[in-house]
Structures are given as C-alpha cells and as structure tokens.
C-alpha atoms as a PDB file:
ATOM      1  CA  UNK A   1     105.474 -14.848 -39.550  1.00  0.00           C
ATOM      2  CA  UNK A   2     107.836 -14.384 -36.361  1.00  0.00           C
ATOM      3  CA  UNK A   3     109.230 -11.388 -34.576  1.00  0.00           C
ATOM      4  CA  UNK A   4     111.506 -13.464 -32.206  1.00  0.00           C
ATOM      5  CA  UNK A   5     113.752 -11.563 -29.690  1.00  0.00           C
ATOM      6  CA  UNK A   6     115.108 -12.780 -26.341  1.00  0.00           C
ATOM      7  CA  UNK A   7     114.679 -10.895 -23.081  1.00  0.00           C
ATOM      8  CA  UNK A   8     117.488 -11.289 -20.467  1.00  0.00           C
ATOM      9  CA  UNK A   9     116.783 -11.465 -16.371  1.00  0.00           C
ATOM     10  CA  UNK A  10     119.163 -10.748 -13.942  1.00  0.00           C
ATOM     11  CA  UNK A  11     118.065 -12.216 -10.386  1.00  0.00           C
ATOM     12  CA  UNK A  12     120.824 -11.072  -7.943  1.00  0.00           C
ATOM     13  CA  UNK A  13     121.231 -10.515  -4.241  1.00  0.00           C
ATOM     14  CA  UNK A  14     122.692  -7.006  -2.870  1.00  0.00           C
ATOM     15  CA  UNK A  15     125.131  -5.747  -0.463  1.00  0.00           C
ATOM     16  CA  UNK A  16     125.166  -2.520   1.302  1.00  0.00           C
ATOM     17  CA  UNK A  17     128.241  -1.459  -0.893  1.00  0.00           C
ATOM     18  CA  UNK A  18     126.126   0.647  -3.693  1.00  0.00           C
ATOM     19  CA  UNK A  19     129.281   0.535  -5.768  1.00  0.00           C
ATOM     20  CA  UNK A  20     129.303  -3.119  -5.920  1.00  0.00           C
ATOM     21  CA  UNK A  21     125.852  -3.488  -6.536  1.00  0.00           C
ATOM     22  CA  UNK A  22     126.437  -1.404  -9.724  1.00  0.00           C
ATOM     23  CA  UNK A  23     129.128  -3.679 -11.184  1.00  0.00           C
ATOM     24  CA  UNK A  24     127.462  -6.838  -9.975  1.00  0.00           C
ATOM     25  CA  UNK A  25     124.862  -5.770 -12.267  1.00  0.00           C
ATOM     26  CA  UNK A  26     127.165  -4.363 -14.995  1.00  0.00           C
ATOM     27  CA  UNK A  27     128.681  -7.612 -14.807  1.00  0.00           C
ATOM     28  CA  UNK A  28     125.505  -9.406 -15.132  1.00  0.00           C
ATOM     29  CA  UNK A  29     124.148  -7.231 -18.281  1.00  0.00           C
ATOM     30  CA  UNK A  30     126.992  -8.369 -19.923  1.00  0.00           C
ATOM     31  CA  UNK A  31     126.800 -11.902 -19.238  1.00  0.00           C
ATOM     32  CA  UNK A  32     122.608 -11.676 -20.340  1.00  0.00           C
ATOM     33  CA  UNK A  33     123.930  -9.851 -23.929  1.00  0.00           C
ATOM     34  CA  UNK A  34     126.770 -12.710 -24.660  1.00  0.00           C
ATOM     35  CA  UNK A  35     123.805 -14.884 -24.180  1.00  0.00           C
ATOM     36  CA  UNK A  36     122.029 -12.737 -26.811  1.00  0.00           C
ATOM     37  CA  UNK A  37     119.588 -11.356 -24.683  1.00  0.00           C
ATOM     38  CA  UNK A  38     118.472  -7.942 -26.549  1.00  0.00           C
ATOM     39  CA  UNK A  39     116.293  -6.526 -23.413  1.00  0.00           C
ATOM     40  CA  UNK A  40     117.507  -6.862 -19.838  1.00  0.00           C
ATOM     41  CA  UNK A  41     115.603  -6.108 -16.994  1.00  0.00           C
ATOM     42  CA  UNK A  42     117.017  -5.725 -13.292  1.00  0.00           C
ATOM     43  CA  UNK A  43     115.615  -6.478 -10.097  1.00  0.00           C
ATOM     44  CA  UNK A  44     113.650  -3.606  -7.945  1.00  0.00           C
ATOM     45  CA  UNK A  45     115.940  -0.831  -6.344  1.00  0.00           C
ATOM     46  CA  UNK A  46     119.392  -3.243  -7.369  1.00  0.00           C
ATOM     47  CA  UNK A  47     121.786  -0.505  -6.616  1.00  0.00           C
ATOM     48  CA  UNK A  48     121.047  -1.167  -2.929  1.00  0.00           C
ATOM     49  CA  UNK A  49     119.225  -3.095  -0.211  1.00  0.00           C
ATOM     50  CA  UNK A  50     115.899  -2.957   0.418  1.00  0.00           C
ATOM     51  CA  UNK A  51     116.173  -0.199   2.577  1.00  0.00           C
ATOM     52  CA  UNK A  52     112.226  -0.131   3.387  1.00  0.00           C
ATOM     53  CA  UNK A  53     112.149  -2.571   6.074  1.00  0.00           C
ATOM     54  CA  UNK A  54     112.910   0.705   8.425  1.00  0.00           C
ATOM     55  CA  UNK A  55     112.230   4.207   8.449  1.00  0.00           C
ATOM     56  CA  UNK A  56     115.382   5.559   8.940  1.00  0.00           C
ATOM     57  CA  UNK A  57     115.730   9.311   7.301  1.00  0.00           C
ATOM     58  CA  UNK A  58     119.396   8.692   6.468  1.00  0.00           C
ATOM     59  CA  UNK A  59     118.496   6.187   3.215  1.00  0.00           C
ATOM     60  CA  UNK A  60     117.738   9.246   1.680  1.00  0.00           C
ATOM     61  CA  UNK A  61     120.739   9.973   0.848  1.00  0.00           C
ATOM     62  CA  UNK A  62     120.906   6.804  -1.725  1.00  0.00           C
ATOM     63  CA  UNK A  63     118.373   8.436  -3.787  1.00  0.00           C
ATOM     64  CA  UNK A  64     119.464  10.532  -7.073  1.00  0.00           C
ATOM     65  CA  UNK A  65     118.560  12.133  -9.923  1.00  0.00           C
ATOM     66  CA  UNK A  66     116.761  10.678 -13.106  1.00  0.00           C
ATOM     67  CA  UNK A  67     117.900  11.093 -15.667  1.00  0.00           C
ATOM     68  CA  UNK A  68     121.462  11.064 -14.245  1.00  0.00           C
ATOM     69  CA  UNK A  69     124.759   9.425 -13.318  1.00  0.00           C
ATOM     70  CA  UNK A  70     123.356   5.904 -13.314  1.00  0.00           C
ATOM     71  CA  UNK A  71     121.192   6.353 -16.065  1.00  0.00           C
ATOM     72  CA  UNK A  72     124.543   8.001 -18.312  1.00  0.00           C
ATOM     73  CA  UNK A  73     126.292   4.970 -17.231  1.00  0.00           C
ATOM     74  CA  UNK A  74     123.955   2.284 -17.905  1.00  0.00           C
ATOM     75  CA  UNK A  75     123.217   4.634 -21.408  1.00  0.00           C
ATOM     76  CA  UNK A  76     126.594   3.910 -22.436  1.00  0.00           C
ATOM     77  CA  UNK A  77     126.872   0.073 -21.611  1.00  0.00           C
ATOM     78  CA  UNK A  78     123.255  -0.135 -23.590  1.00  0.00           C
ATOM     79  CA  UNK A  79     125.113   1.379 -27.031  1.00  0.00           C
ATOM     80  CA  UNK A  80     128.087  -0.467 -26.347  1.00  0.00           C
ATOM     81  CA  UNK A  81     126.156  -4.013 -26.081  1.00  0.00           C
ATOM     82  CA  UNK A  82     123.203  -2.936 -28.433  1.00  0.00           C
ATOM     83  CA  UNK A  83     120.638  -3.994 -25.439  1.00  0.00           C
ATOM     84  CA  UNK A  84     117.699  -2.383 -23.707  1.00  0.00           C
ATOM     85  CA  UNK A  85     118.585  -2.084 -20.346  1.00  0.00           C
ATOM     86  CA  UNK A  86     115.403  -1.470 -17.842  1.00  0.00           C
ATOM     87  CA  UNK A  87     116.571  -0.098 -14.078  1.00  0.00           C
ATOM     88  CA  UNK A  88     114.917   0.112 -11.204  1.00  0.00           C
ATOM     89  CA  UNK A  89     116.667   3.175  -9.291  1.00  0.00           C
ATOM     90  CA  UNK A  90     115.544   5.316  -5.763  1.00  0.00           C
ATOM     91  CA  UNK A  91     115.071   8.619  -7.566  1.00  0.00           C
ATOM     92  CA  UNK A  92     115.108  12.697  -5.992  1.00  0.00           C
ATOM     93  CA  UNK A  93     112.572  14.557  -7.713  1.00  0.00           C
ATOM     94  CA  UNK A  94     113.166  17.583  -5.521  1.00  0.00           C
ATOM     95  CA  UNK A  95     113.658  18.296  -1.728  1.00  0.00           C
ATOM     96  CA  UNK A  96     111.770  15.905   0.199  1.00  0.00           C
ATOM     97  CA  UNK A  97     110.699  14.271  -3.021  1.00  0.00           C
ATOM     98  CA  UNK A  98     111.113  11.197  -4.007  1.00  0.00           C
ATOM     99  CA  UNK A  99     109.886   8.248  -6.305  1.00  0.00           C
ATOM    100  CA  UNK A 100     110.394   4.496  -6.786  1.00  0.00           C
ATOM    101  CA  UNK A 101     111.344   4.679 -10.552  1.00  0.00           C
ATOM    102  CA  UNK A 102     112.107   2.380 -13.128  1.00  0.00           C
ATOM    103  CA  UNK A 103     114.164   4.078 -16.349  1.00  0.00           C
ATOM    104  CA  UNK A 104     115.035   2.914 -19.596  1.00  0.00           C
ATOM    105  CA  UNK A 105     117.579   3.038 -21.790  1.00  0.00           C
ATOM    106  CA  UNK A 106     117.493   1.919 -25.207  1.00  0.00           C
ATOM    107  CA  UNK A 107     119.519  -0.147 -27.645  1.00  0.00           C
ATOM    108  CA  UNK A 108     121.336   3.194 -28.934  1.00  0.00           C
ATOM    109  CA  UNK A 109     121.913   4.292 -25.593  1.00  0.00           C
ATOM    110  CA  UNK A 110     119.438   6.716 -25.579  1.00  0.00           C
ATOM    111  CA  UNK A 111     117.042   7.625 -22.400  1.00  0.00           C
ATOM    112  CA  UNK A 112     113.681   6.664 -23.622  1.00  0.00           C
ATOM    113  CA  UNK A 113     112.051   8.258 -20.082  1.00  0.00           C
ATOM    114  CA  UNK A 114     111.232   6.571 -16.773  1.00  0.00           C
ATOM    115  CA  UNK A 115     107.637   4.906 -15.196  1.00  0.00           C
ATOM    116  CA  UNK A 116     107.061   6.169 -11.268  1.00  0.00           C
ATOM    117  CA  UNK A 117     105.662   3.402  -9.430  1.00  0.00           C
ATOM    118  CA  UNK A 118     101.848   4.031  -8.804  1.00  0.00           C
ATOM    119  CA  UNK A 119     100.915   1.450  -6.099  1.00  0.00           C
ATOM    120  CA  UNK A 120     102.771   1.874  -2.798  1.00  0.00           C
ATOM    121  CA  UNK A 121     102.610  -0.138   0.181  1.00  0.00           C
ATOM    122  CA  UNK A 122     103.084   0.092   3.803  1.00  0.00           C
ATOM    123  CA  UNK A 123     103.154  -2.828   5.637  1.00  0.00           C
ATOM    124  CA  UNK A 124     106.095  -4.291   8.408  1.00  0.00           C
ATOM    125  CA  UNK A 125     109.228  -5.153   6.433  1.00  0.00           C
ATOM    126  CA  UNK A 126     107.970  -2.422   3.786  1.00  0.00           C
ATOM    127  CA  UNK A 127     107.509   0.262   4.888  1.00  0.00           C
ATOM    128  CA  UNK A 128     107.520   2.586   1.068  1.00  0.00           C
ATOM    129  CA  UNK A 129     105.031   5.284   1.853  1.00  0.00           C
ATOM    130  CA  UNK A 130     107.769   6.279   4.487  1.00  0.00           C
ATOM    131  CA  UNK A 131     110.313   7.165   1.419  1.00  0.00           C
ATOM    132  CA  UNK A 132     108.437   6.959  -1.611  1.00  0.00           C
ATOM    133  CA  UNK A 133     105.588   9.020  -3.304  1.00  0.00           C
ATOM    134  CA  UNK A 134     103.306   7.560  -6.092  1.00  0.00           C
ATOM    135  CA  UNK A 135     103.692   8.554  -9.681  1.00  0.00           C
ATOM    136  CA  UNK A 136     101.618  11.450 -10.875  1.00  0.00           C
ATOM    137  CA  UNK A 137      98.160  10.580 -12.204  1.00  0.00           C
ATOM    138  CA  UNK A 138      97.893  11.735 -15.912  1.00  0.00           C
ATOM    139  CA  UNK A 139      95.123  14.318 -16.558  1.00  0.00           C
ATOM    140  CA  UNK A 140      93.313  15.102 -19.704  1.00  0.00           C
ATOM    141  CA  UNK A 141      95.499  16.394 -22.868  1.00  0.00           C
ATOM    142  CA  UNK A 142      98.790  14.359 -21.371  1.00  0.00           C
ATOM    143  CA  UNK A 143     100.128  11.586 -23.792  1.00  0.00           C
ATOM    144  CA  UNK A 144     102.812   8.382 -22.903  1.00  0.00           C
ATOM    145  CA  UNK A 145     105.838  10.375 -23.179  1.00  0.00           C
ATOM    146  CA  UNK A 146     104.476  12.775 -20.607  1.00  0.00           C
ATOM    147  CA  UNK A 147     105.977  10.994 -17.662  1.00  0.00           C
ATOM    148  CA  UNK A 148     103.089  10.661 -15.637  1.00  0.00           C
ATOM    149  CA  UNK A 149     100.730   7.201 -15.072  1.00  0.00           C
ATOM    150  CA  UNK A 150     101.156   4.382 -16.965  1.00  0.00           C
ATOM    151  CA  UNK A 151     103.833   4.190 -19.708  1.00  0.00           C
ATOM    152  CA  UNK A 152     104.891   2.734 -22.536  1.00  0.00           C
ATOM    153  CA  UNK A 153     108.544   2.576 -24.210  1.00  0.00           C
ATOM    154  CA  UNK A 154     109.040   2.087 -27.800  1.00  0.00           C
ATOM    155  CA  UNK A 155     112.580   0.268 -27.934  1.00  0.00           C
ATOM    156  CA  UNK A 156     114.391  -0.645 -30.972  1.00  0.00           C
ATOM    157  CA  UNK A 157     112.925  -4.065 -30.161  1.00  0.00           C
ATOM    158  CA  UNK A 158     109.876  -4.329 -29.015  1.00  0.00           C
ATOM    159  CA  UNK A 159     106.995  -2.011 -27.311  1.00  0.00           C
ATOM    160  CA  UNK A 160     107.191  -2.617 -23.451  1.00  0.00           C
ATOM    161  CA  UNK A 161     105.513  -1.881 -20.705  1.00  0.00           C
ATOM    162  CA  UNK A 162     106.857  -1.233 -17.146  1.00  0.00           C
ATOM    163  CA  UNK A 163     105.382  -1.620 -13.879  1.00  0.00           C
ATOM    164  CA  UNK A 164     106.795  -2.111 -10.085  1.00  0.00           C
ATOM    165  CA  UNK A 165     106.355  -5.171  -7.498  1.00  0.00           C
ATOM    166  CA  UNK A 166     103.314  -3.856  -5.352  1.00  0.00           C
ATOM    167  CA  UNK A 167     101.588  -3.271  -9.046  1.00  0.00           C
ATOM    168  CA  UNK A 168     101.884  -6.409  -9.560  1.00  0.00           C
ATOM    169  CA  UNK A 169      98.820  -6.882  -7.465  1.00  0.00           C
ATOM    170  CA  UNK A 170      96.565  -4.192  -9.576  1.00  0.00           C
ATOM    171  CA  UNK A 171      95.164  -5.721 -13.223  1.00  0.00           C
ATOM    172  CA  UNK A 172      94.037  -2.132 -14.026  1.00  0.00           C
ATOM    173  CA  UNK A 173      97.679  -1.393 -14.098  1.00  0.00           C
ATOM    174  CA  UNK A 174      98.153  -4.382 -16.151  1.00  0.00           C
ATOM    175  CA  UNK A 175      95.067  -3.245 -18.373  1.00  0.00           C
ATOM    176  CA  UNK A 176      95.631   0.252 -19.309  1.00  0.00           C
ATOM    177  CA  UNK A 177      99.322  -0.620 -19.710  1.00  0.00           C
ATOM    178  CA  UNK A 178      98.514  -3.570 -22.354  1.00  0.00           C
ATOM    179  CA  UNK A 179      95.085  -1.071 -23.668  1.00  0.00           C
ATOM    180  CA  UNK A 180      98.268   1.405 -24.451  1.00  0.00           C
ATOM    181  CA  UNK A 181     100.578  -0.896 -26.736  1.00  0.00           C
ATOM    182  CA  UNK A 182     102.561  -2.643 -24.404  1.00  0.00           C
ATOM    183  CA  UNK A 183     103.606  -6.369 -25.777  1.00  0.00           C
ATOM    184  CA  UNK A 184     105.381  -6.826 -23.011  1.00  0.00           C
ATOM    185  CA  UNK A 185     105.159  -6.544 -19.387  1.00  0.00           C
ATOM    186  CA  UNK A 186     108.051  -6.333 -16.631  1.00  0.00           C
ATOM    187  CA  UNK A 187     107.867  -6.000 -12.923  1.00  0.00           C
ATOM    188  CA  UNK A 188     111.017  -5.052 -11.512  1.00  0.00           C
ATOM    189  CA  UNK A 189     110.642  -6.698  -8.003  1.00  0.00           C
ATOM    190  CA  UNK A 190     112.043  -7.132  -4.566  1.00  0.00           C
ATOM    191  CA  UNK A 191     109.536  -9.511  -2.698  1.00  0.00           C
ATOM    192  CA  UNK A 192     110.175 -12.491  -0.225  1.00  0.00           C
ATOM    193  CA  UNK A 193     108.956 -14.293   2.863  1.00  0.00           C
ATOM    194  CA  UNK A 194     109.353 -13.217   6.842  1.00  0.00           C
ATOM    195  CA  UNK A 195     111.953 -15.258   8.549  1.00  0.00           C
ATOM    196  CA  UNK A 196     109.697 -15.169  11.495  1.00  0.00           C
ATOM    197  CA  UNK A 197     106.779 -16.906   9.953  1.00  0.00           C
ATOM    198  CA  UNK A 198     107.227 -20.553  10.154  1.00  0.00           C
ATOM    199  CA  UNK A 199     104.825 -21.925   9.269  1.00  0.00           C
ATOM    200  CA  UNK A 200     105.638 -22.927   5.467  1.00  0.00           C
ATOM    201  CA  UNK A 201     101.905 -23.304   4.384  1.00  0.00           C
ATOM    202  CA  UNK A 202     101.875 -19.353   4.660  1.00  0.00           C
ATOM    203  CA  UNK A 203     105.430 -19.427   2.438  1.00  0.00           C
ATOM    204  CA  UNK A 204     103.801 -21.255   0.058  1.00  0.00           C
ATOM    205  CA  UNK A 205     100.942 -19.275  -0.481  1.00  0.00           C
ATOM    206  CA  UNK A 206     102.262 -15.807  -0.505  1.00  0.00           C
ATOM    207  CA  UNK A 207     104.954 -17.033  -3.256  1.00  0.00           C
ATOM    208  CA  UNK A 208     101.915 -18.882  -5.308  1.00  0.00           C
ATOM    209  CA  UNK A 209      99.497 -15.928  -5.347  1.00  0.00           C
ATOM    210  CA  UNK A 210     102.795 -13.723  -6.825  1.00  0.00           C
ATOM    211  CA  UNK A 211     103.015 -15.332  -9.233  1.00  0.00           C
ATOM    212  CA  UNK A 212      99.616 -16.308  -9.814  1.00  0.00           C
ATOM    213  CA  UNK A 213      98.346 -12.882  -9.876  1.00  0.00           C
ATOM    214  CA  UNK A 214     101.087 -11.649 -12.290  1.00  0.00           C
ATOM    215  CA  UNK A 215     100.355 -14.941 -14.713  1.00  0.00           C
ATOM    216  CA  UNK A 216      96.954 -13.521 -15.094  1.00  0.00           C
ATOM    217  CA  UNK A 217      97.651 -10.495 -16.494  1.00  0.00           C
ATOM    218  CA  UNK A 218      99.424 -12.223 -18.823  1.00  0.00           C
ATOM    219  CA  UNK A 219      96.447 -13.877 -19.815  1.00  0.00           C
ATOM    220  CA  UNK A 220      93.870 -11.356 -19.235  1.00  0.00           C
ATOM    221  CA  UNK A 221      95.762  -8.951 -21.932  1.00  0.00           C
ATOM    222  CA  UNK A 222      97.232 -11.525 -24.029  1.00  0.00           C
ATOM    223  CA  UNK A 223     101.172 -10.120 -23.240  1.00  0.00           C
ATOM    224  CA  UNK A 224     104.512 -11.643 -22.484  1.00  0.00           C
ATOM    225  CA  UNK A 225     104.772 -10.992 -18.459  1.00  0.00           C
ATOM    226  CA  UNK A 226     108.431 -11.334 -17.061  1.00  0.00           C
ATOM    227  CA  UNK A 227     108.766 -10.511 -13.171  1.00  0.00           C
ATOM    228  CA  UNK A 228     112.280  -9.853 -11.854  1.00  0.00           C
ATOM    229  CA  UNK A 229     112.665 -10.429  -8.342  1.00  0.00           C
ATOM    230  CA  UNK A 230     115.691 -10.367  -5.794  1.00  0.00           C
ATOM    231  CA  UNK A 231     117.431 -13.463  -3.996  1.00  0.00           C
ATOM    232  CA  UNK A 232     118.963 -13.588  -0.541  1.00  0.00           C
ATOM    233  CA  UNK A 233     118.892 -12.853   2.831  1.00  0.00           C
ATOM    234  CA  UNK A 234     118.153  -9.255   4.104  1.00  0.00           C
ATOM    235  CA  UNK A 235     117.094  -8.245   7.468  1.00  0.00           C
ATOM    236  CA  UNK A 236     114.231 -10.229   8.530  1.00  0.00           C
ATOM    237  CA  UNK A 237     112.922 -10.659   4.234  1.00  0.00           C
ATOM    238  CA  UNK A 238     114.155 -14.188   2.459  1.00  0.00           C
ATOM    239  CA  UNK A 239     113.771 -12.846  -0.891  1.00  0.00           C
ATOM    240  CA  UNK A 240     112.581 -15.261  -2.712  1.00  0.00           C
ATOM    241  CA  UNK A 241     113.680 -14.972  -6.207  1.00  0.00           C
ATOM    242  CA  UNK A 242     111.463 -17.126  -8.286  1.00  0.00           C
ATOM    243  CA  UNK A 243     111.777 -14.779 -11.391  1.00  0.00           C
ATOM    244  CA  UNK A 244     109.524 -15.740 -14.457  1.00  0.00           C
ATOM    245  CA  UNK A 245     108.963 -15.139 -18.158  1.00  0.00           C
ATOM    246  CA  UNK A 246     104.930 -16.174 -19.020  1.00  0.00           C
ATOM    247  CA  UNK A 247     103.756 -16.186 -22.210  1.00  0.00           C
ATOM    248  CA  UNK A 248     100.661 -14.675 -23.199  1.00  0.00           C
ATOM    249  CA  UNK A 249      98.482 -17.718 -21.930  1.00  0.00           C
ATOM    250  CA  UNK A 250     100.043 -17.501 -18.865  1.00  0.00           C
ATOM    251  CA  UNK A 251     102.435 -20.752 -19.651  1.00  0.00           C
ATOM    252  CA  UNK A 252     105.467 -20.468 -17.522  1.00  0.00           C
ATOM    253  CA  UNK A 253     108.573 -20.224 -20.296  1.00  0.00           C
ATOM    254  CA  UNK A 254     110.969 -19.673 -17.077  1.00  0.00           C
ATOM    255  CA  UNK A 255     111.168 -20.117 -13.717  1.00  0.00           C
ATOM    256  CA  UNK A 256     114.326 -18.841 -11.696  1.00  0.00           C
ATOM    257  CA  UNK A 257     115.039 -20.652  -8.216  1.00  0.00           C
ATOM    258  CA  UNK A 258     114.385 -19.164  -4.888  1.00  0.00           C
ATOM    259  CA  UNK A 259     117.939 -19.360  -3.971  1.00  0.00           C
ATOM    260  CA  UNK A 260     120.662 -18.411  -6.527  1.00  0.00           C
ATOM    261  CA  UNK A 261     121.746 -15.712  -8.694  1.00  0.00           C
ATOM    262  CA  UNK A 262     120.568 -15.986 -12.017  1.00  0.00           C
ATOM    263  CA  UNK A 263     121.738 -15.010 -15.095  1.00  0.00           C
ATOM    264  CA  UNK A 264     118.710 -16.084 -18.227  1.00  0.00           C
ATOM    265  CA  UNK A 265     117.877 -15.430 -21.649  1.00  0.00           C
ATOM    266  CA  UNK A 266     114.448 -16.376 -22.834  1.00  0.00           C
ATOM    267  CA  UNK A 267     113.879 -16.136 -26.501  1.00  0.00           C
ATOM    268  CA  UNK A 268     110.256 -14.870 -27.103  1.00  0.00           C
ATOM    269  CA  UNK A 269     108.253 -14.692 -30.298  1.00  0.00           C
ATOM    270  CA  UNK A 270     106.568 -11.383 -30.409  1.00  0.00           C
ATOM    271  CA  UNK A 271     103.933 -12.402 -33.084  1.00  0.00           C
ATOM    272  CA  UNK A 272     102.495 -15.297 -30.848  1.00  0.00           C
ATOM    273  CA  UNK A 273      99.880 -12.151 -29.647  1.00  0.00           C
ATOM    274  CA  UNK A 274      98.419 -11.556 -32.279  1.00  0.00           C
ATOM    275  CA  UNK A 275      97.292 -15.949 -32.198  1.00  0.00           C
ATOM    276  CA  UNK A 276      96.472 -15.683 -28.848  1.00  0.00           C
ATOM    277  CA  UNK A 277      94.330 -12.550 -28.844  1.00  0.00           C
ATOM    278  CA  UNK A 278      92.191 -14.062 -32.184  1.00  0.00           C
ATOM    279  CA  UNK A 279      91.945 -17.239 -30.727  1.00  0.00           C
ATOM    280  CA  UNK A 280      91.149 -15.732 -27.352  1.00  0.00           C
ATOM    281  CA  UNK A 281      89.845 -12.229 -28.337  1.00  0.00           C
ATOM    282  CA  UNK A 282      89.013 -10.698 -24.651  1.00  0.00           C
ATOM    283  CA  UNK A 283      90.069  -7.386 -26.003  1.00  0.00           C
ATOM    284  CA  UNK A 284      86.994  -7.493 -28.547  1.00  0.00           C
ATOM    285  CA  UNK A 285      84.597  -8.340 -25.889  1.00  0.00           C
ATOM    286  CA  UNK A 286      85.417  -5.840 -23.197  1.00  0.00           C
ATOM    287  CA  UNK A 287      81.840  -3.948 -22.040  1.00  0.00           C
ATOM    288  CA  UNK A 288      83.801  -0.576 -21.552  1.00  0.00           C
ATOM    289  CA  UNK A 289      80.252   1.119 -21.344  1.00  0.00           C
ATOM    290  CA  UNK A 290      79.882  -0.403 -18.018  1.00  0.00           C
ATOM    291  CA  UNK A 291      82.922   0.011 -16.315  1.00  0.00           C
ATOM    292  CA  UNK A 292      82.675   3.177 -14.411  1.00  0.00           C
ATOM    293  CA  UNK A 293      81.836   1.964 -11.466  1.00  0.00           C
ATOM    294  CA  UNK A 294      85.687   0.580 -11.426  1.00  0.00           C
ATOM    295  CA  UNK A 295      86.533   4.221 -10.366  1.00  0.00           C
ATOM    296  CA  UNK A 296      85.070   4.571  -7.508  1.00  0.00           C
ATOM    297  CA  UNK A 297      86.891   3.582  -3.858  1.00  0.00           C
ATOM    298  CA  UNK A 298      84.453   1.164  -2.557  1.00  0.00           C
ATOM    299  CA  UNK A 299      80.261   0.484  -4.445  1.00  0.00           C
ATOM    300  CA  UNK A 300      78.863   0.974  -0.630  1.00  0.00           C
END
C-alpha cells in the first residue's frame, strides 16, 4: 500500500515592495502545482522583510487581518490550482495585538483556520517579542479547531501539522503536534547567519544544529518534516535558505541551497509511517506516567 503525494517549497528572497512579494509568491505557487506539487508551503512572514531586526512601531502597519484579504486571495488561487497552500502572514488580532500566524487554505479553497506561533524570541537581529505575542495556550474542554496551541489541519491530502522557525527548537511542540495526528510537519522559516560574525566555524554550526534539531523530530515522532526558509541578503541577516524535506528517519529527501530561489516538488509516500513507527515503535514505549516534571520551568 502507498498514499503518495508531493509537497511543493518555495524558498524566495523579499523586497520591501509587499505587492511584489505577493506575486513573487503567486508566481511561485504556480510554478510548484505545474510541477504537481499538491501542498505548498511558503517561507516565514513572505509578504515582507523580516522586519524584526528593529523595533520600529511603524511595521505595524504591515500586519492584517486573518482570515482576510490575503487569505481570500490565496483561497482562490488554492481552488483554482487544486493545492494546499500554507502562509505565513503578520496578523492584527485587535489594537495593539498581534500574532506571527501561519493560515491555511485548502485544496477547495476553503480556510481550514490558522496556528499562532507559540515560541517567540528576542535576541539582536530578532527582535519578535517587540511585535509579536504568543499563541493562546489551550485550556481544558478546547479541541484542534479551537484556534489556540498546537494545531492540526485536515487537508484534502494529507493531515499536517504547522509550526514556526523559533519552534523549531522545542520537540514538545514537535510531540504534541505529531501525539495530535499530524503526518506531516512544516516550519515556515526566516533564519540566517550575522554578516558580522566571521568566523565561519560559528556559520557552520548554527546552520547544522537547524537542521539537526528539526531532523530529529522527524525521527523522534516518526513524521515527514519539511522546513521552509528564506534566501538573501537583509540588513545585517544572510538568510540562509537551506530548505529541507526529511523523511520520517530523519533521511534528507531535499536539500535547497543557501543561495538561490527555489522552486521544488518532493513526492512523499504517506504510508512509509506506519513502517517506520512498527519498526521503530517510540510511540508505544513513551513512559507518559513520568513526564510531569516536563512542566515545570526549571527541576531546581
């Protein structure tokens, strides 16, 4: 048995023209679906630059509503190609509100709901806390489709998972996300090295723990992982591109370069989990009875 599809990346660098941004990508989804890619994930916050390397009150302005214009648009081009399209937009909640969302929009063109990024960092050349408040914990009673936490998206073909660049870092977001159906995994990105570093030791590291960490979860949960990052210059960031489709044993399937625009289709077989997770059944051995101490800050 096989449940093949194939799972487009677009790896692109941005300009500060948000217009052009959008039909760079438009352009791009296109290109991924004559390649017969049936879900295509963007890069982190594509519209745009990565506005975080400042805090500067005016970027506010390029945030918007969700669902809304970008989502109707993109909505459309999904029913029109018969692809799930997963976007990475700066989204107003309310007044002085505002998320680092990913939405998605299914093969019918339907909006299937939207993840909030959970993790957010603060650190020189990102400087998110300054715009960006962390998705609402779920509480008790709340399901998937409540918007809040982890999600999961049921598209027309397959049942993915969503998370955001600094999650990338967190395998309990990896967990819980896989522990709630997920077969998939993507991490919208926008990630690169300090032109002010030269020493290319450091480079080298901070690219191979990336990827490393997000390989893992692959393995850990026994899930496709694809990370989608951004290329070029920006500011005082090289982004470094290096997007990546990992099967669920961690084997790279794809690798993107560090310094093009990329266009790929990766075909995927969807049944492969249920060989790795027999042969490799971590799920069945988990020791959830002694876990709790996971919840806690720091065991002093």
């Amino acid at each position: 048995m096989t449940k093949k599809i194939n799972i487009g990346l677009v790896q692109m660098s941005c300009t500060a023209d948000l217009d052009a941004n959008f039909q760079k990508a438009t352009t791009k989804i296109r290109a991924a679906a004559a390649q017969g890619a049936q879900i295509i994930c963007l890069q982190e916050l594509f519209k745009s630059l990565y506005f975080c390397d400042v805090e500067d009150h005016a970027n506010f302005s390029l945030a918007e509503a969700i669902p809304g214009p970008s989502t109707e648009a993109l909505g459309v081009l999904a029913a029109e190609l018969g692809v799930v399209i997963i976007a990475s937009l700066f989204e107003k909640r309310t007044h002085g509100l505002y998320h680092n969302t990913t939405a998605v929009l299914d093969a019918d063109g339907r909006y299937l709901g939207k993840y909030r990024k959970m993790h957010i960092p603060d650190d020189p050349g990102y400087y998110e806390k300054f715009y960006f408040t962390p998705g609402d914990a779920p509480v008790n009673g709340t399901s998937a489709s409540d918007e809040k936490g982890y999600r999961v998206f049921d598209t027309k073909f397959a049942k993915i998972g969503v998370l955001i660049c600094w999650d990338q870092w967190y395998p309990e977001a990896a967990r819980i996300t896989s522990l709630m159906g997920a077969e998939i995994l993507f991490y919208p990105t926008a990630i690169g090295w300090d032109t002010n570093e030269t020493d290319p030791v450091i480079h080298e590291e901070q690219y191979g723990a990336w990827q490393t960490i997000q390989r893992s979860h692959a393995v850990a949960n026994g899930v496709f992982v694809v990370a989608v990052n951004r290329v070029g210059r920006e500011g005082d960031q090289q982004f470094w591109g290096g997007s990546f489709v990992a099967n669920p044993h961690g084997r790279l399937l794809y690798l993107a370069p560090h310094d093009d625009e990329v266009v790929y289709t990766q075909e995927i077989d969807l049944a492969s989990i249920d060989h790795y997770r027999t042969t490799w059944p971590y799920f069945r051995d988990r020791r959830v009875d002694s876990y709790q101490p996971i919840t806690q800050r720091y065991i002093d």
